[in-house]
Protein backbone atom coordinates (compact mmCIF):
# COMPACT_ATOMS: atom_id res chain seq x y z
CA UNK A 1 194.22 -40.55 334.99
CA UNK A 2 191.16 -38.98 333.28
CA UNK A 3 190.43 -39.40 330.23
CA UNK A 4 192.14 -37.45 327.27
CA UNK A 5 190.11 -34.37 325.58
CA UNK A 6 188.78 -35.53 322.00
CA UNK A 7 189.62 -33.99 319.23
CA UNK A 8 188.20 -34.23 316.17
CA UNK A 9 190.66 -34.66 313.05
CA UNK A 10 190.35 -33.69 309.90
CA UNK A 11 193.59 -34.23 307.81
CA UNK A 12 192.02 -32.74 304.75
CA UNK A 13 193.95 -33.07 301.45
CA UNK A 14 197.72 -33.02 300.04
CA UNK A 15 200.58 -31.96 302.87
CA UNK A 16 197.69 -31.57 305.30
CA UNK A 17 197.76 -35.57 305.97
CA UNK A 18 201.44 -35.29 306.46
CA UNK A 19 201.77 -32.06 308.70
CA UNK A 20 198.31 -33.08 311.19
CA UNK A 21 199.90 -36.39 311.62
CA UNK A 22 203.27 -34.87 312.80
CA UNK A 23 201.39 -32.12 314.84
CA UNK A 24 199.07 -34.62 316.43
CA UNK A 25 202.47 -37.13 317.08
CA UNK A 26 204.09 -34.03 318.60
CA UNK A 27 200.65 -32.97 321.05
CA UNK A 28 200.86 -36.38 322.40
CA UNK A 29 204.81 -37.04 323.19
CA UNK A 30 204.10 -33.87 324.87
CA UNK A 31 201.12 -34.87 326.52
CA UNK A 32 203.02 -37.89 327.75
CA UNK A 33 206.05 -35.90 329.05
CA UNK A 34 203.88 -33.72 331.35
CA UNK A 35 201.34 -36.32 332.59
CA UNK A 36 198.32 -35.06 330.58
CA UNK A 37 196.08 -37.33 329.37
CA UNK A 38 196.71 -38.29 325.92
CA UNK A 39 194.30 -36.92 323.37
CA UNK A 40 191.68 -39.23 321.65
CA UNK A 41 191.09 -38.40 317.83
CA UNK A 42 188.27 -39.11 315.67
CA UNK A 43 189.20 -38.62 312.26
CA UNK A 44 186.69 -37.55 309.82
CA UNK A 45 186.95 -37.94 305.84
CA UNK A 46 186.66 -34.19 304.37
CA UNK A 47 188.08 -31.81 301.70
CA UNK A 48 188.52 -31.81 297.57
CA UNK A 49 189.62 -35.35 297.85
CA UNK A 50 186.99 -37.07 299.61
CA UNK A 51 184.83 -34.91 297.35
CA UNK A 52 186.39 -36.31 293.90
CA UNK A 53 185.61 -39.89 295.32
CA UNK A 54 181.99 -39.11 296.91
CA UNK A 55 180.51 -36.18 295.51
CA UNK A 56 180.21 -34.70 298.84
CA UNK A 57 182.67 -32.40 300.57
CA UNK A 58 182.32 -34.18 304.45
CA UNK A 59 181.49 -37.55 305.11
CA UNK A 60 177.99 -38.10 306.39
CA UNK A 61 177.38 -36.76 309.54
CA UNK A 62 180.74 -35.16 309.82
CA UNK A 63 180.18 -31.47 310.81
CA UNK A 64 178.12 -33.05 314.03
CA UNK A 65 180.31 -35.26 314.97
CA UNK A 66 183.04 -32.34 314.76
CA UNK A 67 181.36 -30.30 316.92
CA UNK A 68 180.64 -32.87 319.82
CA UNK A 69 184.45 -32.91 320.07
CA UNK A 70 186.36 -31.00 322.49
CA UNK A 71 188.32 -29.22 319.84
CA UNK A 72 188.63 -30.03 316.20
CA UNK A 73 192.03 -30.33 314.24
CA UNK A 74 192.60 -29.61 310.62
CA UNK A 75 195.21 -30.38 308.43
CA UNK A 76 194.33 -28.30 305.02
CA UNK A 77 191.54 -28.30 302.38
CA UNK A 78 191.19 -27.96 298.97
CA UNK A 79 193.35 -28.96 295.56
CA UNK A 80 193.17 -26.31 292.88
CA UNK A 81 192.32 -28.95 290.29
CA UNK A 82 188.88 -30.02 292.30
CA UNK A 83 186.70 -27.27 292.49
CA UNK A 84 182.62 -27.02 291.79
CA UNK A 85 181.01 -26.23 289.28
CA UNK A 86 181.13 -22.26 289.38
CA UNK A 87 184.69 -22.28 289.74
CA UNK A 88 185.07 -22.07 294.08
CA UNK A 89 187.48 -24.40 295.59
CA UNK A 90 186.07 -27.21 297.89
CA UNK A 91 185.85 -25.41 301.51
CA UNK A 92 183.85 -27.36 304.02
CA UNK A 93 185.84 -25.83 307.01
CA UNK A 94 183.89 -22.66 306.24
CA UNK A 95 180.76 -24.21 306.92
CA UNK A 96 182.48 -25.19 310.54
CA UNK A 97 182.98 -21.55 311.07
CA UNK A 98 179.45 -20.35 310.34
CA UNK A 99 178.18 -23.47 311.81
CA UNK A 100 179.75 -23.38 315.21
CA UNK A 101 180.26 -19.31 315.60
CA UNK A 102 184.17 -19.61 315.31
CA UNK A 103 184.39 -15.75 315.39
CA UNK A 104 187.77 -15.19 316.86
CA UNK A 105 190.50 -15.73 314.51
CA UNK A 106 193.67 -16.05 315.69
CA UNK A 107 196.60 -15.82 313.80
CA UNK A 108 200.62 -15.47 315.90
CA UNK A 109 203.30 -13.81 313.99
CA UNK A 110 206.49 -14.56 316.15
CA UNK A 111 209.94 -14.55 314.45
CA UNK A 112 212.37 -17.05 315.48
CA UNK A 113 216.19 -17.39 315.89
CA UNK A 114 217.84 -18.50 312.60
CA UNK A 115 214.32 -18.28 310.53
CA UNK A 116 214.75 -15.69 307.64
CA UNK A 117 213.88 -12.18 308.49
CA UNK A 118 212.75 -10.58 305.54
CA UNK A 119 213.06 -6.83 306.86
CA UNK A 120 216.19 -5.54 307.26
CA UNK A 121 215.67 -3.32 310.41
CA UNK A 122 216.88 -5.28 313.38
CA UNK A 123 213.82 -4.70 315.38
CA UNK A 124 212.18 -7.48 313.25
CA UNK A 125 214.06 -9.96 315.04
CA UNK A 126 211.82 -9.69 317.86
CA UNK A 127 208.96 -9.30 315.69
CA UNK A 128 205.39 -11.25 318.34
CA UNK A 129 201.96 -10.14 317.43
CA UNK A 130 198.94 -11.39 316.88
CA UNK A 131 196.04 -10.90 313.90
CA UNK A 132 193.36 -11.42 315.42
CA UNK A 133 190.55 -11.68 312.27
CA UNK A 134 187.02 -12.34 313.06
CA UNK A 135 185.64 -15.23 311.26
CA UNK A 136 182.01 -15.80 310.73
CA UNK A 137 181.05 -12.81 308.87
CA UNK A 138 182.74 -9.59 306.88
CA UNK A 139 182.47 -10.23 303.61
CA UNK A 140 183.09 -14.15 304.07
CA UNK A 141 179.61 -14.26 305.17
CA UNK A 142 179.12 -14.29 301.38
CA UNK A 143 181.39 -17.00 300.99
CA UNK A 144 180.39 -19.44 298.35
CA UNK A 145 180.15 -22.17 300.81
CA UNK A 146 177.11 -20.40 302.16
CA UNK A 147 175.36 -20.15 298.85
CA UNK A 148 174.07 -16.35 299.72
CA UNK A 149 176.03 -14.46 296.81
CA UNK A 150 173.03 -12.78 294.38
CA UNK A 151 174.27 -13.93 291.11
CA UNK A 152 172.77 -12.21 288.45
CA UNK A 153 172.83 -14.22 285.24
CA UNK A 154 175.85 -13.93 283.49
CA UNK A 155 176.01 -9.96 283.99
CA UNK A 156 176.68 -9.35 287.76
CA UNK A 157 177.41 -11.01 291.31
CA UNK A 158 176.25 -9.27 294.57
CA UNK A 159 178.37 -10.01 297.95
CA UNK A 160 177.08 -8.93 301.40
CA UNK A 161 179.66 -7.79 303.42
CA UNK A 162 177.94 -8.42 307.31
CA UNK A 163 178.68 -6.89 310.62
CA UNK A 164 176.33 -7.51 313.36
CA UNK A 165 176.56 -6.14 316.84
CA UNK A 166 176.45 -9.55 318.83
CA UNK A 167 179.31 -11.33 317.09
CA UNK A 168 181.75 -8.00 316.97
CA UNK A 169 181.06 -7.57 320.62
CA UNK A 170 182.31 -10.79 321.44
CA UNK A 171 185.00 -10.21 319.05
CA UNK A 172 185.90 -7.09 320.60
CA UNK A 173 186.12 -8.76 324.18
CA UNK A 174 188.01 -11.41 323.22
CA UNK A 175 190.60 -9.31 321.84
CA UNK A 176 190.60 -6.73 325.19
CA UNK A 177 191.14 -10.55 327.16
CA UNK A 178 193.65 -11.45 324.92
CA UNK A 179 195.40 -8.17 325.38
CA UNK A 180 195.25 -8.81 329.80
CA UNK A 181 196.62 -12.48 329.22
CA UNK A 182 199.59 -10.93 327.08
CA UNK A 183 200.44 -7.51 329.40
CA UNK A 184 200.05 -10.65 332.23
CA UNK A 185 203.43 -12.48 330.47
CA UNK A 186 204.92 -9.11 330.43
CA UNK A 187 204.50 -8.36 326.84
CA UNK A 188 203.19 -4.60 325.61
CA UNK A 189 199.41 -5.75 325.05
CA UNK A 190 198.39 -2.62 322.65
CA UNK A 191 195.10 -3.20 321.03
CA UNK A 192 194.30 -1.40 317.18
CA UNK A 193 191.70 -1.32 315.35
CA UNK A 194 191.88 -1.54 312.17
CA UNK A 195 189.19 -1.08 309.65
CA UNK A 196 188.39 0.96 306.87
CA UNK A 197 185.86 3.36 308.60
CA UNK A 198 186.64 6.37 307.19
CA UNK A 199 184.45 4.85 303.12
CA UNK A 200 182.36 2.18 304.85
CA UNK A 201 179.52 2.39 307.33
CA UNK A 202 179.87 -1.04 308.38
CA UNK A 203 183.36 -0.72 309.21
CA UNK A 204 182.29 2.82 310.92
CA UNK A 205 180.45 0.79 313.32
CA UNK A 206 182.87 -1.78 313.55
CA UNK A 207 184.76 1.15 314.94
CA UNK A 208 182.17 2.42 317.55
CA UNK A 209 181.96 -0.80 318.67
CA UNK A 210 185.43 -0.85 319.83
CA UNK A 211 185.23 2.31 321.23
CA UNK A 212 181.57 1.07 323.51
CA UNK A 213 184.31 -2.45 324.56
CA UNK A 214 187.54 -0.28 325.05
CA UNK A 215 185.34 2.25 327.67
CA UNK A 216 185.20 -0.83 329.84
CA UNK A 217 188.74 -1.47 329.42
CA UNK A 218 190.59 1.71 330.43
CA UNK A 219 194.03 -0.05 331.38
CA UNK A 220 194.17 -1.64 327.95
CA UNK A 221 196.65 0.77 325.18
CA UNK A 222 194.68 1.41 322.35
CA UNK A 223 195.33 2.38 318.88
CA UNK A 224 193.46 2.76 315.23
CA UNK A 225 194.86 2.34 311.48
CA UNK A 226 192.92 2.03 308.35
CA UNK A 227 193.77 -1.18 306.83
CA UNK A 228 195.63 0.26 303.54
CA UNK A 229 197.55 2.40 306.21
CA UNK A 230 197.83 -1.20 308.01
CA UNK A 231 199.91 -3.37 304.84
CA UNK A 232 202.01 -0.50 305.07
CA UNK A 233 202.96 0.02 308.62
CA UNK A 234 203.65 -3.81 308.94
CA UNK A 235 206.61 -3.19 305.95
CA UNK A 236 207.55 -0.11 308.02
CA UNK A 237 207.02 -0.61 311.35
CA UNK A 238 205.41 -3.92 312.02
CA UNK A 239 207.57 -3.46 315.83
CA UNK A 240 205.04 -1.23 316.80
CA UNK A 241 202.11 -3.42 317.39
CA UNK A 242 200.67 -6.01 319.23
CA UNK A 243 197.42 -7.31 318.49
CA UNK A 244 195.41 -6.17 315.27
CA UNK A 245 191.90 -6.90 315.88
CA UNK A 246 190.23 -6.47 312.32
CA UNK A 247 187.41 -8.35 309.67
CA UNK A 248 187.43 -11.08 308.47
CA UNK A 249 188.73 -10.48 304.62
CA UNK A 250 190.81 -7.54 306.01
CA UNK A 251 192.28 -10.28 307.96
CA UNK A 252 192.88 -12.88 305.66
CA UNK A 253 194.56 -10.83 303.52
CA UNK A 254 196.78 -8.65 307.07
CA UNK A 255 197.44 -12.13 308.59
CA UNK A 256 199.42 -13.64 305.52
CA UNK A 257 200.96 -10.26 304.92
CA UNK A 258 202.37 -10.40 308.60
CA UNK A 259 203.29 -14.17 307.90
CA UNK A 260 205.20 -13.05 305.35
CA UNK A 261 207.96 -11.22 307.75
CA UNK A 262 208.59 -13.81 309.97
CA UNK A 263 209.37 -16.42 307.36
CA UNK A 264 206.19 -17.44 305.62
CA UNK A 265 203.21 -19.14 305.51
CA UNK A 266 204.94 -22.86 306.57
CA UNK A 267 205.14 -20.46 310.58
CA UNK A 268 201.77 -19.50 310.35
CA UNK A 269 199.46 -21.09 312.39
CA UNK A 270 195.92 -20.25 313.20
CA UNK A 271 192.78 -21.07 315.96
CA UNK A 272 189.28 -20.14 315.24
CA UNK A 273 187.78 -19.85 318.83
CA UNK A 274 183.86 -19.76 319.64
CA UNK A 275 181.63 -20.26 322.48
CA UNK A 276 181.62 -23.49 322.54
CA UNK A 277 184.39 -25.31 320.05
CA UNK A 278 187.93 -24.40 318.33
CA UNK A 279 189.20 -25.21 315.17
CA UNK A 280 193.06 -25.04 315.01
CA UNK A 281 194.71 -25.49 311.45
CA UNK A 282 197.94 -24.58 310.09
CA UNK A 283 197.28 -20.88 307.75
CA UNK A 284 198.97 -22.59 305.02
CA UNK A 285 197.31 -24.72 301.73
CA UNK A 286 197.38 -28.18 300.90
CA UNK A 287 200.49 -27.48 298.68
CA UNK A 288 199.56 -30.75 296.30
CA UNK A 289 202.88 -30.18 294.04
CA UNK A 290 205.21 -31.02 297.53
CA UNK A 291 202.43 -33.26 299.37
CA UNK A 292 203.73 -36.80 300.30
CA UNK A 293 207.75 -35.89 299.47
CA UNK A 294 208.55 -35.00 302.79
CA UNK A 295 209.01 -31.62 301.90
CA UNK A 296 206.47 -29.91 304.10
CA UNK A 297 207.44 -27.43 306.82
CA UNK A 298 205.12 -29.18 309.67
CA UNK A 299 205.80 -26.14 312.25
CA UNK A 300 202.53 -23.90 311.43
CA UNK A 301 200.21 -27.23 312.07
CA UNK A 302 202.76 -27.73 315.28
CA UNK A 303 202.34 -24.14 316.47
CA UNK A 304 198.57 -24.75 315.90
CA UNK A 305 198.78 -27.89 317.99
CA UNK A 306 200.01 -25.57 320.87
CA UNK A 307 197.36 -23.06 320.61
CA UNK A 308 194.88 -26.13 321.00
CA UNK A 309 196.30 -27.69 323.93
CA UNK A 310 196.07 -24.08 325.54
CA UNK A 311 192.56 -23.70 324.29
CA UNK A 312 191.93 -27.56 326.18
CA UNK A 313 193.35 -25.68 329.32
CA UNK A 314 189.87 -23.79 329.40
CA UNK A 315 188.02 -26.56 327.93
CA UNK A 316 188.87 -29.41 329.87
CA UNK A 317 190.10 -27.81 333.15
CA UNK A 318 193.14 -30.10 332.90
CA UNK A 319 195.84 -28.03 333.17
CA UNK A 320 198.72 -30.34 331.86
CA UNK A 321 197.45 -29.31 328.41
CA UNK A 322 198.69 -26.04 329.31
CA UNK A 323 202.29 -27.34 330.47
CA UNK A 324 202.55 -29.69 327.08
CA UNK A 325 202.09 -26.55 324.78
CA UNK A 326 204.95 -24.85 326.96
CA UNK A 327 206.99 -28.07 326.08
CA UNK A 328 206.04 -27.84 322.73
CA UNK A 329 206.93 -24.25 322.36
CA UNK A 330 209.94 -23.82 324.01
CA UNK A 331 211.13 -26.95 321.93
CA UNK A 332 210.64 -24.87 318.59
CA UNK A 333 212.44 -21.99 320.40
CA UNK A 334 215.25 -24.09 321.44
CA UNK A 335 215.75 -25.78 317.84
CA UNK A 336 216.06 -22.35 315.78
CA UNK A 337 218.31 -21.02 318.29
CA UNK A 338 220.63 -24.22 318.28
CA UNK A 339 220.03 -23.73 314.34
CA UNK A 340 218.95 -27.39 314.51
CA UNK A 341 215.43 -26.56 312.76
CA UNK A 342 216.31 -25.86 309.16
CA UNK A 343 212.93 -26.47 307.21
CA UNK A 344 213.60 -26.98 302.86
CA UNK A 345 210.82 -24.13 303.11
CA UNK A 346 213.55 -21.57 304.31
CA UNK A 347 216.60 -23.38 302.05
CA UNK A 348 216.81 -25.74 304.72
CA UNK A 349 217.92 -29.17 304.41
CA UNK A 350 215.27 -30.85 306.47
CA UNK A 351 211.75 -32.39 305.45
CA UNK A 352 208.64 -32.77 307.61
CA UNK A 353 210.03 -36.13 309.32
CA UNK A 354 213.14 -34.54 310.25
CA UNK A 355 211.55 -31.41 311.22
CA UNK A 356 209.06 -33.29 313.38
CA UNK A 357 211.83 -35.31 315.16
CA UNK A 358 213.67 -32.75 316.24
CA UNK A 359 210.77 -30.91 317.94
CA UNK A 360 210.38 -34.79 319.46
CA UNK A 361 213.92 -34.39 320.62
CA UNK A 362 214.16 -30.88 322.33
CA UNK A 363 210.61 -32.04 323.72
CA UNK A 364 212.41 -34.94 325.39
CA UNK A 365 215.74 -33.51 326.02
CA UNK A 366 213.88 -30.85 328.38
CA UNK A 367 213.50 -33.21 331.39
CA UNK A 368 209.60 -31.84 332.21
CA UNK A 369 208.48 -33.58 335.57
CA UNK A 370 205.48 -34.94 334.98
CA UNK A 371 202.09 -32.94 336.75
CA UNK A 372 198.72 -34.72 337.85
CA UNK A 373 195.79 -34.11 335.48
């Protein structure tokens, strides 16, 4: 058998070392079950802890060595009571982004059997779209991991919201792909855009260039919504979409709001794709006040886990990776219909061990012949 694809693993801080080991545990029993080769890790030391202990955020020659991976795995950064000197939390995995053009934030919002449904309409039970939040620039490109705020004494502070043509094109593409993989599995596939054109010119031609990507596209349903309009409709009639394709604050801020209805942020997982690397990570913080009591919901990193073993598909050309995130998936499926996934995050009586194993057990349980390479 060939050998596995590497990924590069960056546990992070607080419930992040607890959740990346179970998703990493739960990629590889899958791995195993399908005949895929098993995925080599090369963990590297970041995030608000290392940076208490070393002064710097990512151990020396970290952010290379993450990129000459095939993918890189994160389990959460940051603890609110380590931050710099200007007040910003410690956010290395923002310099990945920048670094390695990870414009094409995805973000799944999929409710499950037995997981709370916090709308009342019954059409939220079958609640499956996808945020899909470029990455690299909006007004993040001011982030203060990238040192480019203008800070004016102690009087003012200047951000620099950023589109550019080349990286919202690709954006834009990626999203009308997206949309033919998901009509291809039978699902509805419409594409909106939403933005805020009708106050900013930047968002304006955000806009125009969706309309320049969608003209090549003219099977493809699409739609537009400001993004104030947006919060609301996803209260009122979240049912009605199916991929959001927005920037990147707009889609910080949409992609927990939409995490919010299918049971919260411990479901919400999240890949940053570029041209040449991933990042997959759990949406979710380090949670330091629950981090090493077994506590943690470890789905979101697990759900991430699956969107990087599709992402190896492509990658690697092995396409086993694609059959173990199937496992993987229909293994979560099967354990909130059978009621047998109750995480303490929803009530639940079940911690990120027992969580973990029983993802391990439907896995198993599912009898998957095993595939060559």
């Amino acid at each position: 058998m060939t050998s596995g694809a590497r990924i590069a693993l960056i546990k992070g801080d607080g419930i992040g070392i607890d959740v990346a080991d179970a998703a990493m545990r739960v990629a590889n029993t899958a791995c195993e079950r399908v005949g895929a080769p098993a995925l080599q890790f090369d963990e590297i030391r970041a995030g608000a802890g290392y940076f208490c202990e070393t002064g710097q955020d990512i151990e020396p020659g970290g952010e290379a060595r993450a990129g000459e991976a095939d993918a890189i795995f994160l389990g959460a950064i940051g603890l609110p009571s380590i931050r710099h000197d200007d007040g910003t939390e410690i956010s290395p995995h923002l310099r990945l982004r920048d670094r390695y053009g990870l414009y094409a934030g995805i973000r799944p919002v999929r409710a499950y059997p037995n997981a709370p449904q916090r709308l009342a309409d019954p059409r939220a039970a079958a609640l499956d779209l996808v945020v899909l939040r470029e990455s690299t620039e909006g007004l993040f490109y001011s982030a203060a991991a990238h040192k480019r705020a203008v800070v004016v004494g102690d009087e003012e502070v200047r951000e620099t919201l950023r589109i550019t043509r080349a990286t919202t094109e690709k954006l834009h593409r990626f999203a009308f792909r997206l949309a033919e993989k998901r009509r291809a599995r039978g699902k509805r596939a419409r594409l909106t855009c939403v933005d805020k054109a009708n106050v900013f010119a930047s968002m304006a031609f955000f806009r125009k260039i969706f309309d320049e990507v969608a003209a090549e596209h003219p099977g493809t349903e699409i739609g537009y919504n400001y993004v104030d309009a947006q919060a609301l409709d996803l209260v009122r009639r979240p049912w009605e979409f199916d991929i959001l394709v927005m920037e990147n604050m707009f889609g910080d801020i949409i992609s927990d709001l939409a995490g919010g209805l299918v049971g919260g942020m411990g479901m919400a997982a999240c890949a940053e794709i570029g041209d040449e690397t991933g990042l997959f990570q759990p949406a979710h913080g380090s949670a330091p006040d629950i981090m090493g009591q077994d506590k943690a919901n470890p789905l979101a990193a697990i759900l991430s886990a699956v969107l990087m073993l599709d992402y190896l598909v492509e990658k690697t050309g092995v396409a086993a990776y694609g059959t173990a995130a199937s496992a993987i998936d229909l293994a979560v499926e099967a354990g909130f219909e059978a009621n047998r996934l109750r995480p303490m995050e929803f009530g639940g009586d079940m911690g990120t061990h027992a969580v973990t194993e029983e993802v391990l057990a439907h896995i198993v349980a599912q009898g998957i012949s095993k595939s060559v390479g």
